[in-house]
Protein backbone atom coordinates (compact mmCIF):
# COMPACT_ATOMS: atom_id res chain seq x y z
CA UNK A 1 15.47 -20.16 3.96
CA UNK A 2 13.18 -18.02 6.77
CA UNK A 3 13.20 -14.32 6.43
CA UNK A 4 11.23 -12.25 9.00
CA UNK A 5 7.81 -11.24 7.50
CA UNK A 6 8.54 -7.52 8.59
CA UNK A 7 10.12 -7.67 4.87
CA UNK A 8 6.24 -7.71 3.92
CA UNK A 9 4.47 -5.63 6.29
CA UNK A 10 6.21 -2.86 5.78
CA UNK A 11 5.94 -3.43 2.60
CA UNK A 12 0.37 -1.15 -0.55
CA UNK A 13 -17.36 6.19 -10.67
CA UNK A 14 -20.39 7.03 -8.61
CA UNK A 15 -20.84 10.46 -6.60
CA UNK A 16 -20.82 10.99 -3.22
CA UNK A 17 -22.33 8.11 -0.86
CA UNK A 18 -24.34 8.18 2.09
CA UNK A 19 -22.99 5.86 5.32
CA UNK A 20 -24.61 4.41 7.98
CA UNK A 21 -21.85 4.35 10.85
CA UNK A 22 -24.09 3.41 13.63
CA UNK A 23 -25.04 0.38 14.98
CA UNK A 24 -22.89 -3.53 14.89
CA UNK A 25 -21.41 -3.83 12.12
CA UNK A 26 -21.47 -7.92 10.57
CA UNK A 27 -19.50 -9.84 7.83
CA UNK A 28 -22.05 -11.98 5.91
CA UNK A 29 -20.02 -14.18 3.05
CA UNK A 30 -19.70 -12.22 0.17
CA UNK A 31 -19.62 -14.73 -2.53
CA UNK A 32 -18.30 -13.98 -6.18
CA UNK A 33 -16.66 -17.03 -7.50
CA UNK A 34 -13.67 -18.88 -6.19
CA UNK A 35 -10.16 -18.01 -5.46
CA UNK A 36 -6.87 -19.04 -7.75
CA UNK A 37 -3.36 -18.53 -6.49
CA UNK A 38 -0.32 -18.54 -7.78
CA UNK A 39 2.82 -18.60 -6.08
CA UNK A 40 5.67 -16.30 -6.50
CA UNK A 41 8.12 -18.48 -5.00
CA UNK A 42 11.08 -16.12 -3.18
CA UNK A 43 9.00 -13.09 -4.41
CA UNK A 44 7.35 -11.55 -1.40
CA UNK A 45 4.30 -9.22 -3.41
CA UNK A 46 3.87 -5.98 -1.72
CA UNK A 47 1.71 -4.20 -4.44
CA UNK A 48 -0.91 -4.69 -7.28
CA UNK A 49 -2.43 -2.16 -9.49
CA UNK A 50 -4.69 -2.29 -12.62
CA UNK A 51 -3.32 -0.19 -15.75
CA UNK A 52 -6.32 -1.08 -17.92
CA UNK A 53 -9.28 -3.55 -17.31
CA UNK A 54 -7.83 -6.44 -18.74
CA UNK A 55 -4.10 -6.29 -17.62
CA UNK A 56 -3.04 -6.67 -13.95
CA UNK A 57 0.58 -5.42 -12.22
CA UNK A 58 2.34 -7.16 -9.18
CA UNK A 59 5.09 -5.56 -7.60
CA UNK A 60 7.72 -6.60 -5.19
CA UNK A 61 10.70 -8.11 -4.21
CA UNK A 62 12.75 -11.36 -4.81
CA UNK A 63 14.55 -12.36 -1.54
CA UNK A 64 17.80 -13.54 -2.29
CA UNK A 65 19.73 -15.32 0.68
CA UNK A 66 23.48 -15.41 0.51
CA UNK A 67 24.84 -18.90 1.35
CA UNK A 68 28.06 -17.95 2.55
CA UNK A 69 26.84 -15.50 5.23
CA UNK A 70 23.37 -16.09 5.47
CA UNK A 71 22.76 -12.15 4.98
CA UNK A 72 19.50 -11.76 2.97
CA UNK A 73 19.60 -9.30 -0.38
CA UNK A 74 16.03 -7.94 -1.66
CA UNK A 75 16.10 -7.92 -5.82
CA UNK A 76 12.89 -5.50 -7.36
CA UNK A 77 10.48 -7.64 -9.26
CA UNK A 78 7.13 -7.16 -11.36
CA UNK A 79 4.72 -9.37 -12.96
CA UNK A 80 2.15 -9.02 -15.02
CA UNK A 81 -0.81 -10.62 -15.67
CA UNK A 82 -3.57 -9.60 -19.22
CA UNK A 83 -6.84 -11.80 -19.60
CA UNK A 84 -6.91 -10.77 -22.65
CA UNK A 85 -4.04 -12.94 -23.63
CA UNK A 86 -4.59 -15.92 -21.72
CA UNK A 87 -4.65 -14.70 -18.09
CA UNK A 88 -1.44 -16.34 -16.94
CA UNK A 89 0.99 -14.50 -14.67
CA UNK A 90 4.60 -13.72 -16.08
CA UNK A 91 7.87 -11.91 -14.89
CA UNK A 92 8.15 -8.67 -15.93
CA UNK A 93 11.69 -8.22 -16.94
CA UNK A 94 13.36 -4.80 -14.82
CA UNK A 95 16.61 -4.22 -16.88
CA UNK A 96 19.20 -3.14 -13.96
CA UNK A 97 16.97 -5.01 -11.51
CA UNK A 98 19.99 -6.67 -10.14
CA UNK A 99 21.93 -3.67 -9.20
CA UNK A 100 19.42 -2.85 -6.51
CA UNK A 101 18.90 -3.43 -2.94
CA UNK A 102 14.71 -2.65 -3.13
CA UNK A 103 11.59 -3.45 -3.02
CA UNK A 104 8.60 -2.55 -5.43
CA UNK A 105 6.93 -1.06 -2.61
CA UNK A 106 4.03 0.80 -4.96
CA UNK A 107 2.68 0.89 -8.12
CA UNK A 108 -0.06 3.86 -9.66
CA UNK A 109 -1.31 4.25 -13.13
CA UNK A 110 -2.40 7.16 -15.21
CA UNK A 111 -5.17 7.46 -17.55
CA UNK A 112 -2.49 8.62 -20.41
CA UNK A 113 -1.11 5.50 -20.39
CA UNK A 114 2.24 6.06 -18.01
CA UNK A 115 2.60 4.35 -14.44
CA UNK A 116 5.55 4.57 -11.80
CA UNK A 117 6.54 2.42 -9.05
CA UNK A 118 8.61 3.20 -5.93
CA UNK A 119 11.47 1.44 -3.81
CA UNK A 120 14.18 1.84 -1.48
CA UNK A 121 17.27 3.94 -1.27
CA UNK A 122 20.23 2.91 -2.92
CA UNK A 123 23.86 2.57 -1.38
CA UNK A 124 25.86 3.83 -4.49
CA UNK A 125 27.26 7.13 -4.91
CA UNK A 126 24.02 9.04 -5.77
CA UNK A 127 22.38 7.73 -2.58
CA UNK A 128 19.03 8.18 -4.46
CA UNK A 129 15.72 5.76 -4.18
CA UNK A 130 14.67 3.66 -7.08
CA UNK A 131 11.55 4.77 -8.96
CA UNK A 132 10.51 2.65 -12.09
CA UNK A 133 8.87 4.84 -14.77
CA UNK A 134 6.99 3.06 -17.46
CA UNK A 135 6.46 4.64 -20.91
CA UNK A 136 6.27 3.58 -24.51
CA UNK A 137 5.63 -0.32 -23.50
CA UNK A 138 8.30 -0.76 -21.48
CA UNK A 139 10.08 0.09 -17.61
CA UNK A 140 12.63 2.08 -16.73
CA UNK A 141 14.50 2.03 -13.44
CA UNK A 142 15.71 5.31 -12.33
CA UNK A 143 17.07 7.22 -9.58
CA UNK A 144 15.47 9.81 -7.45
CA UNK A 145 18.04 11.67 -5.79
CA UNK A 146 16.02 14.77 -4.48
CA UNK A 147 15.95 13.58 -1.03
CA UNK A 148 16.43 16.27 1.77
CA UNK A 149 20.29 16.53 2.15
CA UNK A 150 22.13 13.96 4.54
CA UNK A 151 18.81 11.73 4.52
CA UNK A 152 19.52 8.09 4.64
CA UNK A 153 18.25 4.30 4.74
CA UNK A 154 14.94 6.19 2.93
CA UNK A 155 12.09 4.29 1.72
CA UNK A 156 9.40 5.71 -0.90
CA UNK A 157 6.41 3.55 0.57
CA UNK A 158 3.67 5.07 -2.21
CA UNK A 159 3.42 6.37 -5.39
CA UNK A 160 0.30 8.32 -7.01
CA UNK A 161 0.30 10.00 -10.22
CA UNK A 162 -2.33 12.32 -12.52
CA UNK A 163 -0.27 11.81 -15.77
CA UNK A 164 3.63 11.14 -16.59
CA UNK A 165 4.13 15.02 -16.07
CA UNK A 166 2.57 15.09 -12.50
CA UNK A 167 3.30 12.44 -9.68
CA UNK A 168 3.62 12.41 -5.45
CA UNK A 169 5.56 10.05 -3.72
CA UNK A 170 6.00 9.80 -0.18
CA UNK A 171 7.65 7.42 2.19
CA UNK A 172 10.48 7.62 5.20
CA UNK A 173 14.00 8.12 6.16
CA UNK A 174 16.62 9.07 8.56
CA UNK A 175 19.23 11.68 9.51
CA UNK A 176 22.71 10.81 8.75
CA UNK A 177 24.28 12.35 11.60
CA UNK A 178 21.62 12.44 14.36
CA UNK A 179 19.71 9.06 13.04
CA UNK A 180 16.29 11.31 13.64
CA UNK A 181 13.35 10.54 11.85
CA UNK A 182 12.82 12.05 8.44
CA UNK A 183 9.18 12.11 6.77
CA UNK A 184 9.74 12.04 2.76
CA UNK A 185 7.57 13.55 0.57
CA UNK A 186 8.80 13.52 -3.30
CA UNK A 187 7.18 15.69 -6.71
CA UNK A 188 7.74 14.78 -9.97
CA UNK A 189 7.01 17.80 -12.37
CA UNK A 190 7.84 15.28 -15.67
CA UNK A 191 11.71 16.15 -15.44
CA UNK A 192 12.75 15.50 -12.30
CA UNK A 193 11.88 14.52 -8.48
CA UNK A 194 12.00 17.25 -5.97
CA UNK A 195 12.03 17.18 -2.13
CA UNK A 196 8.62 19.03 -0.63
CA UNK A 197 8.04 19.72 3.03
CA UNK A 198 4.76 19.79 4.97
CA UNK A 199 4.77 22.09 7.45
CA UNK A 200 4.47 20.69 10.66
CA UNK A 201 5.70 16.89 9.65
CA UNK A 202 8.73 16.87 11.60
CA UNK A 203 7.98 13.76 13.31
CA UNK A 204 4.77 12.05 10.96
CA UNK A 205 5.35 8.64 9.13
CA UNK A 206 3.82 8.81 6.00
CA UNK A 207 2.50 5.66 4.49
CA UNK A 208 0.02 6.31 1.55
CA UNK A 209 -0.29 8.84 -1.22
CA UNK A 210 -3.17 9.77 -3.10
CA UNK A 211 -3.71 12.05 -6.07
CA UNK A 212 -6.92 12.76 -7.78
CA UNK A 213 -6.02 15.81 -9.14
CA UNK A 214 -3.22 18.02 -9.44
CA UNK A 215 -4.98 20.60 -6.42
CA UNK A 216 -6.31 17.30 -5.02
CA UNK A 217 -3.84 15.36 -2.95
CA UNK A 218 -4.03 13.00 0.40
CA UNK A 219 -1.31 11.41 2.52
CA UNK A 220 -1.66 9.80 5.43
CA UNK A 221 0.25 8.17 7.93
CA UNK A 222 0.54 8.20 11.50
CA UNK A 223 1.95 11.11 13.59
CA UNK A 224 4.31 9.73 16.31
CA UNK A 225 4.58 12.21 18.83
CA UNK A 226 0.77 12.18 19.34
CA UNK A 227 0.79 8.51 18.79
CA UNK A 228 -2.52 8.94 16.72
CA UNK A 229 -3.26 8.98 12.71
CA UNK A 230 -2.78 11.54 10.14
CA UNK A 231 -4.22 12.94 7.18
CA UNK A 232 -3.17 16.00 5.31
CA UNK A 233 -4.47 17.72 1.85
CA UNK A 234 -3.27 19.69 -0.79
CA UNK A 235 -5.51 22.17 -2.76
CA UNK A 236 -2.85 23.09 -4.80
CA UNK A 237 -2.08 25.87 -3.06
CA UNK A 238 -1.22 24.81 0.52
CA UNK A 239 -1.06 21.87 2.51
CA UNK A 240 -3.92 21.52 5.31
CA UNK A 241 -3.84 18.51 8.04
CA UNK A 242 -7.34 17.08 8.47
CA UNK A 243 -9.13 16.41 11.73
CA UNK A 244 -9.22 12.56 12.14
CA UNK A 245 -10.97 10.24 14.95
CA UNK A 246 -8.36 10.10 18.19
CA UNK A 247 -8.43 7.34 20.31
CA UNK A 248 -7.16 6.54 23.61
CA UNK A 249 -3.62 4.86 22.94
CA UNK A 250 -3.15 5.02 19.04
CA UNK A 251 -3.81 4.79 15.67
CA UNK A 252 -2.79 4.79 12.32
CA UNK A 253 -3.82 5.23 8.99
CA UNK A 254 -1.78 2.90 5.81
CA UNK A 255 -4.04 3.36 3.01
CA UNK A 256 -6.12 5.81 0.79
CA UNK A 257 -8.86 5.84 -2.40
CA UNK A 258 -10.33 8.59 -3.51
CA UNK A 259 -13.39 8.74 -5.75
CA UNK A 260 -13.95 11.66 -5.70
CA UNK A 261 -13.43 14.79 -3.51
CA UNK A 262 -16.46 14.58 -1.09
CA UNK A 263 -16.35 9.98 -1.44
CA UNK A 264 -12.18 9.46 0.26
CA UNK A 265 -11.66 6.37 2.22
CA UNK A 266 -8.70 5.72 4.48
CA UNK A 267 -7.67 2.39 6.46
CA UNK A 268 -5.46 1.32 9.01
CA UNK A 269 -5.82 0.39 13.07
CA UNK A 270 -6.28 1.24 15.92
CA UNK A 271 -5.83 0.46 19.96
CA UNK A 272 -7.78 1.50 23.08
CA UNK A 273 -4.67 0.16 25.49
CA UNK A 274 -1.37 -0.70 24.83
CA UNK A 275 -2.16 -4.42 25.57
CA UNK A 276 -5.33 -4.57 23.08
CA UNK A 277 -3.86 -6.21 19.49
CA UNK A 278 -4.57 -3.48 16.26
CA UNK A 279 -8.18 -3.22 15.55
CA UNK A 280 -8.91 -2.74 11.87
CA UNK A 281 -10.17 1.10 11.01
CA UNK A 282 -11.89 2.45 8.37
CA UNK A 283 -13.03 5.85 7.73
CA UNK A 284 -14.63 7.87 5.20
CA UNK A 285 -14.18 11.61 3.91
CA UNK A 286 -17.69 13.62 3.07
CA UNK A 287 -15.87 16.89 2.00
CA UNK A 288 -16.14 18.33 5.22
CA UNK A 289 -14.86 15.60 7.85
CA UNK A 290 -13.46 12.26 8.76
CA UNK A 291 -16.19 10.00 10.21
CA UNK A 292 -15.33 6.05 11.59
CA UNK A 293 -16.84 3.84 9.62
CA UNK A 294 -17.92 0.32 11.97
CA UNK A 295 -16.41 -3.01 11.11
CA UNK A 296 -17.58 -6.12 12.07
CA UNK A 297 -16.25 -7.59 15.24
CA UNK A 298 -13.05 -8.98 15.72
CA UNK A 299 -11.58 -7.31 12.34
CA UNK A 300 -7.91 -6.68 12.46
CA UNK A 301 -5.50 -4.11 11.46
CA UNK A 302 -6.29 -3.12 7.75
CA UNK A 303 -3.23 -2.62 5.19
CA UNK A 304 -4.77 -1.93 2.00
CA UNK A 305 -8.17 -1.09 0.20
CA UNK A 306 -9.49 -0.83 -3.48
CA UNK A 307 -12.71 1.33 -5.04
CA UNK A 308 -15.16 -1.17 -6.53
CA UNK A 309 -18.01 -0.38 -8.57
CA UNK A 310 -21.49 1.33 -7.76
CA UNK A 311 -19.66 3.07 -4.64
CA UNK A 312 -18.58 -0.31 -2.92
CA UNK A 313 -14.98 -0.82 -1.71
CA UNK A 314 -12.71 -4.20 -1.00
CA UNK A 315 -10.31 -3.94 2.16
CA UNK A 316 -7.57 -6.63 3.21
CA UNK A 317 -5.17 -6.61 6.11
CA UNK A 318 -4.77 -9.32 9.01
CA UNK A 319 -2.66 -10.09 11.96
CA UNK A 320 -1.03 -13.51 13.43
CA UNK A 321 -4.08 -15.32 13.60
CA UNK A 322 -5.79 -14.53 10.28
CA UNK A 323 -6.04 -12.64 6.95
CA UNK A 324 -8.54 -10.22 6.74
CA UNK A 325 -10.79 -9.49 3.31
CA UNK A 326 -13.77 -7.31 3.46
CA UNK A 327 -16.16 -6.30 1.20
CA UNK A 328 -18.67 -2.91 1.36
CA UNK A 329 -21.18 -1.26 -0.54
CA UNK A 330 -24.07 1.49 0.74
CA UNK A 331 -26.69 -1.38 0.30
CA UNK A 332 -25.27 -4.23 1.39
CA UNK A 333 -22.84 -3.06 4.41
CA UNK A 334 -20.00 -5.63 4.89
CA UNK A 335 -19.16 -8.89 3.79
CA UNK A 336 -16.70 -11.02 3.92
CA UNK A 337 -13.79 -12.01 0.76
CA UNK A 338 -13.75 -15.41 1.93
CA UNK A 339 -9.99 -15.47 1.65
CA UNK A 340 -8.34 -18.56 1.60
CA UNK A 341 -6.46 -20.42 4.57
CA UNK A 342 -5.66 -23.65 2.88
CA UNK A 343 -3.06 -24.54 5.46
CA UNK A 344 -3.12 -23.83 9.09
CA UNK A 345 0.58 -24.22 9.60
CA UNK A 346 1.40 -22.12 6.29
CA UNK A 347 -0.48 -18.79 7.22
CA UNK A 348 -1.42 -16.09 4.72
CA UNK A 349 -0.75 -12.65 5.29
CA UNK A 350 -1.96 -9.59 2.51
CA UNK A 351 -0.98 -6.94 1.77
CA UNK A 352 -2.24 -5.11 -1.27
CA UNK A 353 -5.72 -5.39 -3.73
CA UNK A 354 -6.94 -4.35 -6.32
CA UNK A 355 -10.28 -4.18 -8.65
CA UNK A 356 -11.10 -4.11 -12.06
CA UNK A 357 -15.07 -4.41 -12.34
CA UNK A 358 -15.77 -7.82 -10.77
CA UNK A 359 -12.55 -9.01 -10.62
CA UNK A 360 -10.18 -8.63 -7.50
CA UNK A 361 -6.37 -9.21 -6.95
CA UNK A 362 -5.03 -9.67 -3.67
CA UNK A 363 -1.14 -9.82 -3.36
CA UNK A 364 0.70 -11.71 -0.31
CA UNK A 365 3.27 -14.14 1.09
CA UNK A 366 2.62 -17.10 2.76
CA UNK A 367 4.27 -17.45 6.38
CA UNK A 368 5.05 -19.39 9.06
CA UNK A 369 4.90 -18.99 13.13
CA UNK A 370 7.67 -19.70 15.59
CA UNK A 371 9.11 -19.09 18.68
CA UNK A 372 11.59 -16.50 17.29
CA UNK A 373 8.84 -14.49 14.72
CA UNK A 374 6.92 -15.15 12.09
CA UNK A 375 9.30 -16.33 9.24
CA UNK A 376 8.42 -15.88 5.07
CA UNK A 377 8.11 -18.40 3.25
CA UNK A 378 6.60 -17.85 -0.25
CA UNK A 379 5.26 -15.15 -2.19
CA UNK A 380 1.41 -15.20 -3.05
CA UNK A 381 -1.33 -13.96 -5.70
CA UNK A 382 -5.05 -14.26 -5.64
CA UNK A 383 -7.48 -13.66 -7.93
CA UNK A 384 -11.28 -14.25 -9.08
């Protein structure tokens, strides 16, 4: 079975820090123990996320080929993994699972114990996108039908909640009618989801969610009739687009943590010419602006990025050549994950990561390259 990787890429403390964003930027080996994978077999992981310090969530979705037609069917899927009881990976069962068409394309925790993850829209008669919402010990797949009105083929790409009573989702759809764009940007106020619009986002893709508090919100994404990255806050009050670096053909921004207000890191890529393959971005919010942060040299487009501890972060992304895993902390600068390419003709792509403490998580799919695409092949998480 081959399955175009697109079903992937779409498919993820301490005060305020001072940078140093002049100067080359290197990747010395960052060391920290080896890698262990497991493979997830048909599951393609799209998203990790750490509940408590111990236990460790995967997220994604099981491709399931028909062999009469050859049409491919995604089924939502979830592991879970506690090193507190043993430290092996196991299946999360989704009750309902079945009856969807999604992916787990995000997963957030709360610090009062509740967590949600996001999919894709459904093609029964609600027409509403599968969120899971997990309380009590167990999931719960539900249905968020508070999409604009005639919006179709919608995808919730990210999830970010303060508590089970306050969460933002945001993601991407389209016009029934016209087929025109539609950004998506969800609330749940602990009863049900409702459909919020930023002013201005008529034409944005929005990629990444972040909440740190209920006046404190990020989203970012890309806006495409400037061709060039967005970011946009809410203070509880009113939503305010943010000032990012422009560059001469594009850019875009996929992922965002926030530490706190004045320490906010964003990552994604960006291009000089339309010919020049994504370089990997990363900036940083002080409070006051968005400054470019330098990565070492030949860095590709970055997908995802996790807080680490004493102000550091973790970054992972990649292109056709490569997987890309970065280290940083304000002492040390860069270094590299050392992520592992045990097989030239099986590549690794990744997608998501997270930290807990020492420990990392990086969630994937293993590939491979042809004439026609780059075609999945098996589902992939790291760890050490």
């Amino acid at each position: 079975m081959t399955v175009k990787r697109r079903i992937a890429a779409q498919l993820a403390g301490v005060g305020a820090i001072t940078l140093i964003v002049g100067g080359t930027a290197v990747a010395a080996p960052a060391g920290g123990g080896t890698w262990t994978e497991m493979s997830t077999g048909n599951v393609s992981v799209m998203s990790v996320a750490q509940p408590s310090p111990s236990k460790t969530w995967a997220g994604g979705a099981e491709v399931v080929e028909n062999p009469e037609n050859g049409t491919i069917r995604f089924t939502p899927a979830l592991y879970e993994r506690d090193r507190a009881r043993g430290g092996t990976w196991q299946r999360t069962p989704l009750p309902g699972a079945e009856e969807w068409n999604s992916r787990v394309n995000d997963i957030s925790t709360a610090p009062d114990g509740s967590a949600f993850f996001v999919g894709d829209q459904g093609q029964g008669e609600d027409g509403g996108v599968l969120v899971g919402r997990y309380a009590a010990g167990a999931w719960q797949l539900t249905s968020d039908t508070g999409l604009p009105q005639g919006t179709v083929e919608a995808s919730l790409l990210s999830v970010s909640s303060s508590s089970g009573r306050d969460a933002w989702a945001v993601g991407q759809g389209y016009t029934q009618d016209t087929f025109d764009h539609v950004p998506v940007v969800q609330h749940w106020d602990g009863h049900r989801w409702t459909s919020v619009r930023i002013p201005g986002a008529g034409n944005w893709g929005l990629n990444q969610v972040e909440q740190v508090a209920p006046d404190d919100v990020w989203v970012v994404g890309m806006d495409y009739d400037t061709g060039q990255s967005l970011a946009v806050h809410w203070d509880g009050l009113r939503w305010t687009r943010t000032a990012t670096p422009v560059f001469p053909e594009s850019s875009v921004l996929f992922d965002i943590a926030a530490r706190t207000p004045t320490d906010v890191w964003a990552v994604g890529w960006s291009r000089d010419t339309d010919r020049q393959r994504p370089a990997g971005l990363a900036l940083h919010w002080d409070g006051t602006s968005w400054s470019e942060v330098p990565l070492p040299a030949g860095t590709f487009s970055l997908q995802a990025i996790t807080l680490r501890p004493h102000g550091g972060i973790a970054v992972v992304g990649g292109n056709d050549d490569a997987a890309v895993g970065l280290a940083w902390t304000p002492t040390g600068g860069w270094r590299s994950l050392d992520l592992p390419e045990n097989d030239p003709q099986l590549r690794l792509g990744v997608s998501s990561v997270v930290s807990s403490g020492a420990h990392l998580t990086v969630g994937g799919w293993h590939y491979l390259s042809g004439d026609d695409g780059d075609s999945f092949m098996s589902g992939a998480l790291l760890t050490r």
